[in-house]
Protein backbone atom coordinates (compact mmCIF):
# COMPACT_ATOMS: atom_id res chain seq x y z
CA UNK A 1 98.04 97.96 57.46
CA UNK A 2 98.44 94.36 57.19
CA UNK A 3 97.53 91.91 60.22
CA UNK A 4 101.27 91.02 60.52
CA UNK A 5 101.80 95.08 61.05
CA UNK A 6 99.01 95.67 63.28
CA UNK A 7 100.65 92.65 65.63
CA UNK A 8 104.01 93.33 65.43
CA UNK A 9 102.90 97.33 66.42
CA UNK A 10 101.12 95.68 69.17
CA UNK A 11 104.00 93.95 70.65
CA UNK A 12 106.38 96.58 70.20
CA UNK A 13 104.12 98.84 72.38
CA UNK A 14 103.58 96.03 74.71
CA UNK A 15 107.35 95.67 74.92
CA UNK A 16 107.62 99.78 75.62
CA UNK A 17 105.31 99.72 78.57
CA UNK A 18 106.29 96.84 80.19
CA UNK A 19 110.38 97.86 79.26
CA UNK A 20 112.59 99.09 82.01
CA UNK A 21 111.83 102.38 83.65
CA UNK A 22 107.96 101.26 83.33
CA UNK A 23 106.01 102.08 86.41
CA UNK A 24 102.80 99.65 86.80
CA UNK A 25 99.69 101.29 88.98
CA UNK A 26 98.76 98.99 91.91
CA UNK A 27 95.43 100.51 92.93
CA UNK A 28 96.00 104.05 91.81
CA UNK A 29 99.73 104.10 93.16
CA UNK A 30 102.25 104.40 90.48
CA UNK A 31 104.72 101.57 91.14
CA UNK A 32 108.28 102.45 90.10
CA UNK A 33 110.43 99.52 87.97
CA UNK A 34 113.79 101.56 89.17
CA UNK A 35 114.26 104.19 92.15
CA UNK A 36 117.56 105.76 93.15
CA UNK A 37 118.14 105.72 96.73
CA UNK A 38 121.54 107.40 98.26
CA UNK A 39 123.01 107.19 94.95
CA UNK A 40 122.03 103.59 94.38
CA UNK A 41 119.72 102.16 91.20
CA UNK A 42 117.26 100.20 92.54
CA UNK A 43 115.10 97.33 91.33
CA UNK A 44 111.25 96.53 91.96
CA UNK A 45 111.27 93.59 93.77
CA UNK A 46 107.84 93.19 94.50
CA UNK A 47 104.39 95.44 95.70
CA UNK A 48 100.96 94.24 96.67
CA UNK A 49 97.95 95.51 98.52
CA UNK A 50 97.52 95.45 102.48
CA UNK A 51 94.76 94.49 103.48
CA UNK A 52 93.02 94.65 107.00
CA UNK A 53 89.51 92.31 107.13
CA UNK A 54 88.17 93.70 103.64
CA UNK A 55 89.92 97.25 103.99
CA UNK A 56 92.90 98.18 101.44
CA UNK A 57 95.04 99.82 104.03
CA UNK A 58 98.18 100.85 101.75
CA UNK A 59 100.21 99.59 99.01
CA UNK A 60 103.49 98.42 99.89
CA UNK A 61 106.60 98.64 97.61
CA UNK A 62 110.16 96.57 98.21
CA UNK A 63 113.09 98.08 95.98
CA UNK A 64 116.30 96.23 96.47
CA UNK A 65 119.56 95.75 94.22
CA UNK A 66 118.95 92.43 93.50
CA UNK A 67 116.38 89.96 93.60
CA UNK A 68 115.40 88.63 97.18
CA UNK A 69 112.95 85.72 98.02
CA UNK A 70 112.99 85.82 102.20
CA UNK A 71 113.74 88.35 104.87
CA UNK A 72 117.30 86.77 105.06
CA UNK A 73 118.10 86.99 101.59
CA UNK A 74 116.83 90.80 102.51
CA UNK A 75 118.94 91.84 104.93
CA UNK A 76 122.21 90.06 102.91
CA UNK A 77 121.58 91.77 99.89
CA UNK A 78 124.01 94.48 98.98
CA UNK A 79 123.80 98.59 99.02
CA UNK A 80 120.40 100.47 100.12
CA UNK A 81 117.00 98.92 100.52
CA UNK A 82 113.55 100.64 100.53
CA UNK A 83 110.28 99.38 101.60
CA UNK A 84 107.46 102.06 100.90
CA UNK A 85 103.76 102.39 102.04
CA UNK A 86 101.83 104.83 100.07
CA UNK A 87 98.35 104.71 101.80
CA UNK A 88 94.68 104.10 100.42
CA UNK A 89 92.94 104.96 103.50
CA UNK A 90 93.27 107.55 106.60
CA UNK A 91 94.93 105.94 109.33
CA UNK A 92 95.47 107.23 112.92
CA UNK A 93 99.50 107.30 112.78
CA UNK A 94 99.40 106.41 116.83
CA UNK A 95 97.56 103.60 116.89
CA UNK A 96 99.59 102.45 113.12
CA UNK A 97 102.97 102.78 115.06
CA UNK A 98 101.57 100.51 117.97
CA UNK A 99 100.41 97.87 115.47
CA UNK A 100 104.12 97.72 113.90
CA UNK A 101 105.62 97.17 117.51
CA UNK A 102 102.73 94.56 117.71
CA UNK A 103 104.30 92.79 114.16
CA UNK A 104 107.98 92.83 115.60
CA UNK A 105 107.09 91.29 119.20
CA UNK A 106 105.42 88.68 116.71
CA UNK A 107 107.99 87.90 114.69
CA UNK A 108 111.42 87.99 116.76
CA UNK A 109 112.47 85.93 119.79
CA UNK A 110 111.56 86.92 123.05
CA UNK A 111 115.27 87.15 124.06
CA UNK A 112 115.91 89.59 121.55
CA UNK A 113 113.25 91.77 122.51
CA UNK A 114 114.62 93.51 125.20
CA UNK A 115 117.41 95.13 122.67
CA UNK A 116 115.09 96.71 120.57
CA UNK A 117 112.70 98.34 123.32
CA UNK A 118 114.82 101.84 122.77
CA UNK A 119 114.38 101.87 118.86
CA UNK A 120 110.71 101.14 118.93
CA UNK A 121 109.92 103.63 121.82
CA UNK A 122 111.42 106.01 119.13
CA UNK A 123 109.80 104.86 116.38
CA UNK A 124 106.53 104.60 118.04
CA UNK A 125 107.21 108.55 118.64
CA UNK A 126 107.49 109.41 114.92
CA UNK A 127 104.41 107.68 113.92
CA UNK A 128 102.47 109.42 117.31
CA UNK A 129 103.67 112.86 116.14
CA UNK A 130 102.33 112.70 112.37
CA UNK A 131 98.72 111.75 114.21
CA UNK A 132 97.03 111.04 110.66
CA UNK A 133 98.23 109.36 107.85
CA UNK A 134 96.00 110.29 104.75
CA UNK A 135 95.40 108.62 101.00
CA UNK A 136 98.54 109.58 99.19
CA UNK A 137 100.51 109.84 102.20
CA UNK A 138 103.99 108.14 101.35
CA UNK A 139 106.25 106.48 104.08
CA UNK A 140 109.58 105.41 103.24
CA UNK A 141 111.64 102.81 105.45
CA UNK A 142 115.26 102.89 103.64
CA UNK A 143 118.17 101.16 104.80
CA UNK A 144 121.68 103.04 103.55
CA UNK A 145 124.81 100.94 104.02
CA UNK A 146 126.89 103.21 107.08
CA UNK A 147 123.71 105.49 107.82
CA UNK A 148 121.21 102.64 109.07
CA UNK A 149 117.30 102.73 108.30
CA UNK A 150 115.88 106.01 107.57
CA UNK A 151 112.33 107.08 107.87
CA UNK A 152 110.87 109.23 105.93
CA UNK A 153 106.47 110.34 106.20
CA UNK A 154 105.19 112.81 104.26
CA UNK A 155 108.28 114.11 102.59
CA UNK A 156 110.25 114.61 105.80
CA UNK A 157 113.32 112.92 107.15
CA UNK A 158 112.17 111.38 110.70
CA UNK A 159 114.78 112.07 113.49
CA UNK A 160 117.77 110.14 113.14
CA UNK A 161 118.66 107.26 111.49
CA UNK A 162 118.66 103.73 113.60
CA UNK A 163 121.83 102.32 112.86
CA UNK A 164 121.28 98.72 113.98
CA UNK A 165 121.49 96.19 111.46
CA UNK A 166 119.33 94.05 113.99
CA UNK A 167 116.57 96.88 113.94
CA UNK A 168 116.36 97.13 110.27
CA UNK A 169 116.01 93.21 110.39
CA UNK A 170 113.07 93.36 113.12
CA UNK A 171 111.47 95.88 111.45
CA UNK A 172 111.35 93.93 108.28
CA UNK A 173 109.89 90.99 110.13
CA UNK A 174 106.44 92.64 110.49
CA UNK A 175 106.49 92.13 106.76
CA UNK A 176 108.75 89.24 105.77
CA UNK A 177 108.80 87.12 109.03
CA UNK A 178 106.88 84.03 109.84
CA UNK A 179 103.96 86.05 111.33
CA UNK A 180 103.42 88.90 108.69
CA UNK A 181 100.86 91.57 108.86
CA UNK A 182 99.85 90.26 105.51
CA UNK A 183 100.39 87.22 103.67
CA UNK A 184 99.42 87.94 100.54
CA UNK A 185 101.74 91.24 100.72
CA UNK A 186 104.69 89.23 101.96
CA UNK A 187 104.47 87.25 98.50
CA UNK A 188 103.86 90.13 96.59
CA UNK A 189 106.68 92.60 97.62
CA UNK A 190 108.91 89.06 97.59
CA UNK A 191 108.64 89.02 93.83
CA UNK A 192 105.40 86.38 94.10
CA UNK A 193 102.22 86.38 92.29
């Protein structure tokens, strides 16, 4: 085989694993290019690593149907969303459901807190009920056009779906707001480096 041959095989396989349908591995997570949610092909828009001091808590995942760069640009874009956590570490699910509570009162206006109480009371339920999350453990926040933000831990549909567009948004805020859990993971699931 020439050197030509041996190169152009290279970049053909190159092309083939970084092609569409590739999945990339973010810390032992296989990260999806394309996900179907309620019918809907999704695109990667972005994943990183959260981290808490030195700890990698969880690798979060953004899959929208097109390309978003903000939280606004988030909650405009068309069809279902899904932000995914697939988690590195064991995690008391309590104490995690308190801290995302925490990220919304830190990222929306005090006047708008007082409409959200009910939906975080609930949520802060789901997360109290699964006590642990363990490595592997997957949860899935998906907004669905008409349904409103699903949760999903472990496999299993949590209670019912929050239809407020305005939840969906505040929720996203612990993420994609001006306060963020995690910088570096806001960047990352928003398509940066």
């Amino acid at each position: 085989m020439t050197l030509f041959h041996a190169l152009a095989a290279g970049l053909i396989a190159l092309c083939a694993a970084t092609g569409a349908g590739a999945a990339q591995d973010i810390n032992g997570v296989k990260v999806e290019d394309n996900i179907t949610v309620a019918g809907t092909k999704l695109q990667l828009n972005g994943a990183g690593i959260r981290y808490k001091a030195i700890f990698k808590v969880y690798v979060g995942e953004l899959h929208t149907t097109q390309k978003v760069t903000s939280l606004e640009e988030l909650v405009a874009a068309p069809g279902p969303k899904r932000l995914s956590m697939t988690f590195l570490r064991e995690i008391e699910a309590g104490p995690f459901g308190k801290l995302l509570t925490r990220g919304v009162e830190d990222n929306v206006p005090k006047n708008e807190m007082s409409k959200l109480v009910p939906g975080l009371i609930r949520m802060g339920d789901i997360f109290t009920v699964n006590k642990a999350l363990m490595p592997g453990d997957v949860i899935h926040l998906d907004w669905i056009p008409d349904t409103g933000m699903v949760i999903t831990a472990k496999g299993k549909v949590q209670g019912e779906p929050f239809k407020e567009p305005e939840f969906f948004k505040a929720i996203m805020s612990i993420w994609f707001g001006p306060s963020p859990a995690d910088f570096k993971l806001k960047e990352a699931m928003l398509g940066g480096k």
